[in-house]
PDB file of N, CA and C in Angstrom:
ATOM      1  N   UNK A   1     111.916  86.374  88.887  1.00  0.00           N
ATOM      2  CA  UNK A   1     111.848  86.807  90.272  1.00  0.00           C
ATOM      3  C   UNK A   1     110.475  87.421  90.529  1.00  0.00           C
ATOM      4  N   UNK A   2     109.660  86.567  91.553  1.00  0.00           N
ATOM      5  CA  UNK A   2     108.410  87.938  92.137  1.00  0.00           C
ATOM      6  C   UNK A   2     108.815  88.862  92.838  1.00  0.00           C
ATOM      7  N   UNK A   3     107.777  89.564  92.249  1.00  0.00           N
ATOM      8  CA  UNK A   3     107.431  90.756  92.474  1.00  0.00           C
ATOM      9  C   UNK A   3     106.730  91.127  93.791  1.00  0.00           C
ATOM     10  N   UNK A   4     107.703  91.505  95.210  1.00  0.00           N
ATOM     11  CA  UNK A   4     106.684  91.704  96.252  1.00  0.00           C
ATOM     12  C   UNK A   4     106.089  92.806  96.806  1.00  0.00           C
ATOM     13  N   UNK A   5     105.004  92.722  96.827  1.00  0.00           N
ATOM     14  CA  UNK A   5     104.268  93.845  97.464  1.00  0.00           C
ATOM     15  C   UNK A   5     104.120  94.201  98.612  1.00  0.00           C
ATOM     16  N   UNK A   6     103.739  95.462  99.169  1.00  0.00           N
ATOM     17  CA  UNK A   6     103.784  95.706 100.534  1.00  0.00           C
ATOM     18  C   UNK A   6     102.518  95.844 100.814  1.00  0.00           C
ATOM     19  N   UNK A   7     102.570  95.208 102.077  1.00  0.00           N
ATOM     20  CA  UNK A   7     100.688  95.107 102.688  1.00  0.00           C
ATOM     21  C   UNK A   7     100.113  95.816 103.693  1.00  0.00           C
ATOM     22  N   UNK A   8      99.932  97.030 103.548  1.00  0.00           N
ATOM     23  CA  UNK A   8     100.209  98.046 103.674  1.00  0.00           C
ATOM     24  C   UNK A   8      98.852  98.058 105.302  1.00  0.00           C
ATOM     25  N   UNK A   9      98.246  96.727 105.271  1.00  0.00           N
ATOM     26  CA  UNK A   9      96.946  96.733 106.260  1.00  0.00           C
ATOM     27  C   UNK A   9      98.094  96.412 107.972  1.00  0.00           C
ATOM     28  N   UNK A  10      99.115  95.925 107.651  1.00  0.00           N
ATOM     29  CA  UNK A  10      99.705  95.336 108.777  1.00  0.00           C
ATOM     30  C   UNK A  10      99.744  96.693 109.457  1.00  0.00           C
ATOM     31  N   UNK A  11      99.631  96.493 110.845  1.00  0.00           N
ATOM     32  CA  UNK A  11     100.156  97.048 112.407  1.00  0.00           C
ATOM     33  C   UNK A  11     101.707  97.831 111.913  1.00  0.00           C
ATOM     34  N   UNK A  12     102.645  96.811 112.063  1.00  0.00           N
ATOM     35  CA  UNK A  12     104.011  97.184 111.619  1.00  0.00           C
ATOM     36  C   UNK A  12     104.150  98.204 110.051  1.00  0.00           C
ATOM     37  N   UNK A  13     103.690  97.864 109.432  1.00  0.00           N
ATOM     38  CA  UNK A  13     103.814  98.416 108.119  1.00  0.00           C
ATOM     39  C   UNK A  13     102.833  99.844 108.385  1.00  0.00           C
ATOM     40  N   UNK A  14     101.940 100.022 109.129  1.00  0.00           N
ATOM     41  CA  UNK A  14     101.367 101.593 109.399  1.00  0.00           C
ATOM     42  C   UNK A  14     101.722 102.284 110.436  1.00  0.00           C
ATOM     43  N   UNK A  15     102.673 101.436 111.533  1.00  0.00           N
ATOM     44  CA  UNK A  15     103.388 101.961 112.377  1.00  0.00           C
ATOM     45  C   UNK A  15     104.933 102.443 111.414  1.00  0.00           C
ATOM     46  N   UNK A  16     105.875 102.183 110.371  1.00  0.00           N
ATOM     47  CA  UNK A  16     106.826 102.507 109.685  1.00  0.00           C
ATOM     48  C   UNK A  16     105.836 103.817 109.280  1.00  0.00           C
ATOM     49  N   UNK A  17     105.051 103.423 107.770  1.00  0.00           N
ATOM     50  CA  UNK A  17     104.889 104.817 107.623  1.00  0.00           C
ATOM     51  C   UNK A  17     104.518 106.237 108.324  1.00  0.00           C
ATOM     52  N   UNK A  18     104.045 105.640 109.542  1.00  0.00           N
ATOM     53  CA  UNK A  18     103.653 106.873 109.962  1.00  0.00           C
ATOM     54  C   UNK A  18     104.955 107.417 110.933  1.00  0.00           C
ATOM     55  N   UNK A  19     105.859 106.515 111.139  1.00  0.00           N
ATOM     56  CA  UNK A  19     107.194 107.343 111.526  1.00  0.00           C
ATOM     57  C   UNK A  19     108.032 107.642 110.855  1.00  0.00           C
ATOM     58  N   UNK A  20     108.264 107.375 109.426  1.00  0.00           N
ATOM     59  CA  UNK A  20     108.371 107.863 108.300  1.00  0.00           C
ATOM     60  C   UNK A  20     108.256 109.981 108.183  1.00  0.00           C
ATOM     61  N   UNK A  21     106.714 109.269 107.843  1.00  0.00           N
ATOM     62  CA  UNK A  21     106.053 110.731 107.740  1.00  0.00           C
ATOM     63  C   UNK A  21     106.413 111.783 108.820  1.00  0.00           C
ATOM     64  N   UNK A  22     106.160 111.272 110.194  1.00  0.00           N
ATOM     65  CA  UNK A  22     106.411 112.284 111.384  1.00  0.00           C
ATOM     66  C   UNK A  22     108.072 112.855 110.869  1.00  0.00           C
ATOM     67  N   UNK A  23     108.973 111.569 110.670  1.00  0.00           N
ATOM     68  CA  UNK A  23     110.057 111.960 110.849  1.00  0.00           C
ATOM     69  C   UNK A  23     110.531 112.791 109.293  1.00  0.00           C
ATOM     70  N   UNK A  24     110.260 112.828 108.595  1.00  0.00           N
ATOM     71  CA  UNK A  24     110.204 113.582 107.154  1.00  0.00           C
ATOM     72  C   UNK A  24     109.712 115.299 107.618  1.00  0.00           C
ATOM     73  N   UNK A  25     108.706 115.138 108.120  1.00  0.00           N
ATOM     74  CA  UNK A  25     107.543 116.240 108.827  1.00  0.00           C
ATOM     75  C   UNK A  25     109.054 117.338 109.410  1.00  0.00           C
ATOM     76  N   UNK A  26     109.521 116.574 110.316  1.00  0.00           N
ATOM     77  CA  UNK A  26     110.117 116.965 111.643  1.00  0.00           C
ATOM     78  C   UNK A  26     111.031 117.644 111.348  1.00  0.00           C
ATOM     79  N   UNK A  27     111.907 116.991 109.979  1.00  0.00           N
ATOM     80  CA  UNK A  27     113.239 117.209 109.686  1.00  0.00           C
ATOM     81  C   UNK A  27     113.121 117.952 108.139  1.00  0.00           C
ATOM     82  N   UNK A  28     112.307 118.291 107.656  1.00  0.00           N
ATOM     83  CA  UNK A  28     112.522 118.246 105.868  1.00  0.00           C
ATOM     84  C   UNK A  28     113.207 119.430 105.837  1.00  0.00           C
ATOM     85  N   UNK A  29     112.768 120.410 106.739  1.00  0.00           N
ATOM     86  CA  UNK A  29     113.374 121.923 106.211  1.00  0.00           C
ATOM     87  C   UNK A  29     114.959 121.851 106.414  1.00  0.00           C
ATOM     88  N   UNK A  30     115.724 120.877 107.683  1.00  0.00           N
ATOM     89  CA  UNK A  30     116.982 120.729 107.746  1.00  0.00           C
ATOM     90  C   UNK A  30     117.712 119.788 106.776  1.00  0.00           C
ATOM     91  N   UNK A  31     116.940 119.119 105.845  1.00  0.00           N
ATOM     92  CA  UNK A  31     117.417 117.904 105.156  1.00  0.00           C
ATOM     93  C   UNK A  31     117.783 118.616 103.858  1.00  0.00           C
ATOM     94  N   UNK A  32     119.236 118.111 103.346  1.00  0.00           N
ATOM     95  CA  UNK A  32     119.793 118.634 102.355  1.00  0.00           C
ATOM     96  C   UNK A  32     118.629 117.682 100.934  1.00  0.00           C
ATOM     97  N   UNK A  33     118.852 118.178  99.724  1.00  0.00           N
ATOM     98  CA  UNK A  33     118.367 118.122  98.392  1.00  0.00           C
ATOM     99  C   UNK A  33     118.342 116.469  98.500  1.00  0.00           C
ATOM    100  N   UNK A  34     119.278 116.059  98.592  1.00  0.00           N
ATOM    101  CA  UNK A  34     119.496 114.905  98.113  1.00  0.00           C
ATOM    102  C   UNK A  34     118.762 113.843  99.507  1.00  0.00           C
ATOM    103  N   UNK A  35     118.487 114.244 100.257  1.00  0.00           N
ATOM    104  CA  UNK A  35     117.717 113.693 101.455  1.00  0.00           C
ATOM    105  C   UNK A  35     116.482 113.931 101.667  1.00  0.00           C
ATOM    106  N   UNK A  36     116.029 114.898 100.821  1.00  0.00           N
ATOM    107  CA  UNK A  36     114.840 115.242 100.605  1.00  0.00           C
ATOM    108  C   UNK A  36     114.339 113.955  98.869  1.00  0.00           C
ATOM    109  N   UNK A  37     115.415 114.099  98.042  1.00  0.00           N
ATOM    110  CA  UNK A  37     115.352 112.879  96.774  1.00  0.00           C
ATOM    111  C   UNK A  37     114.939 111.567  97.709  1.00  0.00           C
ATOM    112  N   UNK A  38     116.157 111.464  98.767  1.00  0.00           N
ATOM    113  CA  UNK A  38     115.860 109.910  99.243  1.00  0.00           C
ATOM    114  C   UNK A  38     114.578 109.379  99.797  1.00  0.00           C
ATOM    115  N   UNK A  39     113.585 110.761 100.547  1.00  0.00           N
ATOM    116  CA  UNK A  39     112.412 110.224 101.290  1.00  0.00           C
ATOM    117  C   UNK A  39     111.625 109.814  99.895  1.00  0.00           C
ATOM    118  N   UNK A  40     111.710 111.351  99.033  1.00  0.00           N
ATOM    119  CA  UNK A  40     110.599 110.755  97.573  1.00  0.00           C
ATOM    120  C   UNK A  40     110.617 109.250  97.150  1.00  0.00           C
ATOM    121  N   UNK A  41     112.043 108.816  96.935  1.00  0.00           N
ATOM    122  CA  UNK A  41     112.300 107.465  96.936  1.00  0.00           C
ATOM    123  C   UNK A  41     111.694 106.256  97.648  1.00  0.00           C
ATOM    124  N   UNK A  42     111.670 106.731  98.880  1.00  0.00           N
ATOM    125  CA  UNK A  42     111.260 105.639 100.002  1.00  0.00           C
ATOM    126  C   UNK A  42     109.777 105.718  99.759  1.00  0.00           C
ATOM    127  N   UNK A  43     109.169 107.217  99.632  1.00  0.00           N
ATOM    128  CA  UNK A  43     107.801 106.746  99.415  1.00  0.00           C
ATOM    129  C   UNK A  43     107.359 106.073  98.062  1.00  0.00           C
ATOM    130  N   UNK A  44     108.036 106.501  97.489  1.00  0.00           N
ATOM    131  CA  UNK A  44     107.712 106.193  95.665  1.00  0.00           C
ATOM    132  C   UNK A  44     107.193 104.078  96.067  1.00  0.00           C
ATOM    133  N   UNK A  45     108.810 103.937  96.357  1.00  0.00           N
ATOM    134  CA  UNK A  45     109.013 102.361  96.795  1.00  0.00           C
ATOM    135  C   UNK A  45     107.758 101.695  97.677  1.00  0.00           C
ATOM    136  N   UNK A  46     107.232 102.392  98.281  1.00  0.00           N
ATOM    137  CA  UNK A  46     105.954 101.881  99.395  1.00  0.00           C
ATOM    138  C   UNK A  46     104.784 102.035  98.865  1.00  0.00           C
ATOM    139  N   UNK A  47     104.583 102.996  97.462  1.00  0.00           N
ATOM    140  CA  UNK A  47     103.584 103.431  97.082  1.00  0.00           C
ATOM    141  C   UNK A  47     102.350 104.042  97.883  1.00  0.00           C
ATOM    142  N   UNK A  48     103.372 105.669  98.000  1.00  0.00           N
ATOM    143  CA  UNK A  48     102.812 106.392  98.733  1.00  0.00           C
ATOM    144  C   UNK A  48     102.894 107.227  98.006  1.00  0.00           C
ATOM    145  N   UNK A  49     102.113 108.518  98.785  1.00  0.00           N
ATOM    146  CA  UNK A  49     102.835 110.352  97.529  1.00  0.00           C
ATOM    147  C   UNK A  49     103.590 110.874  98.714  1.00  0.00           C
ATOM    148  N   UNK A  50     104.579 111.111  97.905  1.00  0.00           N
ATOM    149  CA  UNK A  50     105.769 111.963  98.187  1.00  0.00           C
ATOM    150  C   UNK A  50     105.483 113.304  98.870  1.00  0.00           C
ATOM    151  N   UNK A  51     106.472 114.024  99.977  1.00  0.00           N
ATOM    152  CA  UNK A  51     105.773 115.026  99.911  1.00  0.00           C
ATOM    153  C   UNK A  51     105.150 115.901  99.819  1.00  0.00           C
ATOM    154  N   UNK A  52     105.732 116.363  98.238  1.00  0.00           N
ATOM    155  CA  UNK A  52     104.916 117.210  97.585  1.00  0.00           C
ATOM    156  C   UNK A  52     103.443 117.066  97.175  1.00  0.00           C
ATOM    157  N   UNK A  53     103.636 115.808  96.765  1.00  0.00           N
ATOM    158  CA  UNK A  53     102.172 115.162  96.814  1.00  0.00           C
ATOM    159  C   UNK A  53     101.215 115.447  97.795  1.00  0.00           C
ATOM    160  N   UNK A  54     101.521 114.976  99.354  1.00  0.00           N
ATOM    161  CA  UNK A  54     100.899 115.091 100.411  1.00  0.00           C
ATOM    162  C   UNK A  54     100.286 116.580 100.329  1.00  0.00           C
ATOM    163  N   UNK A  55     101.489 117.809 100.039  1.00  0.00           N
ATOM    164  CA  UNK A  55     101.212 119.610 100.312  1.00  0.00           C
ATOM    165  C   UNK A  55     100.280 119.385  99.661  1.00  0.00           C
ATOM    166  N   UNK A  56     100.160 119.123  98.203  1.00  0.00           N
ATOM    167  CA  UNK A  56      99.001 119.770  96.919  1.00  0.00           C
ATOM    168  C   UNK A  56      98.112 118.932  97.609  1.00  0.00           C
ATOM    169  N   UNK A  57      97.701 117.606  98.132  1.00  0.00           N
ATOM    170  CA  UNK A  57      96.605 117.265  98.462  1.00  0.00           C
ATOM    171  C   UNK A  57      95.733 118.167  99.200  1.00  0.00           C
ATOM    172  N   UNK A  58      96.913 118.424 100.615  1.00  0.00           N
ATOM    173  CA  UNK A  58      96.573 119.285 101.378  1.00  0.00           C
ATOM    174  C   UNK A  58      95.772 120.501 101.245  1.00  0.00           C
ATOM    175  N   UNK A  59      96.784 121.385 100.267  1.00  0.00           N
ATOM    176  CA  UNK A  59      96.148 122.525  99.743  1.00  0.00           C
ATOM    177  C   UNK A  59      94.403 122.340  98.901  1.00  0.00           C
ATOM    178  N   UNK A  60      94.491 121.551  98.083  1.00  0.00           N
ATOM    179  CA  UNK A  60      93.212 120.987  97.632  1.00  0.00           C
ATOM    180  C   UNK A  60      92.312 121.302  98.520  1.00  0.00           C
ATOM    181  N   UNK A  61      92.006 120.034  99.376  1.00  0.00           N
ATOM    182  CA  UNK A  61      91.443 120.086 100.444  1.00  0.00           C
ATOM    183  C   UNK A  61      90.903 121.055 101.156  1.00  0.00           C
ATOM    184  N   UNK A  62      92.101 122.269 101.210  1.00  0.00           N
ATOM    185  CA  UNK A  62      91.695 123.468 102.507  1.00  0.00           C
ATOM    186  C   UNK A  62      90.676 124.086 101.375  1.00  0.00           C
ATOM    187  N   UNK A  63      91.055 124.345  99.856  1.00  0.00           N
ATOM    188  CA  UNK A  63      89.752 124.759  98.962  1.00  0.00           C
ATOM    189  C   UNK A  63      89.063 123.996  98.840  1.00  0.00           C
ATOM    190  N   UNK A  64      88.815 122.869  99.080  1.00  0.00           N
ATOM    191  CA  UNK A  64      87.601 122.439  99.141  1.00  0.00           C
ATOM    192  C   UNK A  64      86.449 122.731 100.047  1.00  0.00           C
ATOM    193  N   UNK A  65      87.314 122.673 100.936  1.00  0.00           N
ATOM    194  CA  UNK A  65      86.449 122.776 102.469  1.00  0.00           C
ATOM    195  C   UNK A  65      85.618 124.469 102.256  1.00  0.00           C
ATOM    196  N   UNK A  66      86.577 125.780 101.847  1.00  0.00           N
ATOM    197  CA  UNK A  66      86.153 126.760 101.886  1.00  0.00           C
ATOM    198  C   UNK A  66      85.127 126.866 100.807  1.00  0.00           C
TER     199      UNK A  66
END
């Protein structure tokens, strides 16, 4: 079976993640444990970073800048 990849340049495919993200954003603090597992999942699957990922980038960043 191939192996398919996601092409991550499409319109549609950067319009998902980024309602993804908003909607992860919007909701995480109300989302139980296991709904918080499922987004890690969804990003893992798209080959993205996971939230946590995204924070530490974040944080990085703000020391960088300073």
């Amino acid at each position: 079976m191939q192996k398919i990849g996601l092409n991550i340049q499409t319109e549609l495919t950067q319009q998902l993640l980024k309602l993804l993200g908003e909607l992860e954003t919007v909701d995480r603090d109300r989302m139980s444990n296991d709904g918080q597992l499922i987004f890690d999942k969804i990003w893992k699957l798209l080959g993205q970073p996971t939230y946590e990922q995204n924070q530490k980038i974040i944080e990085q960043n703000k020391k960088d800048i300073n």
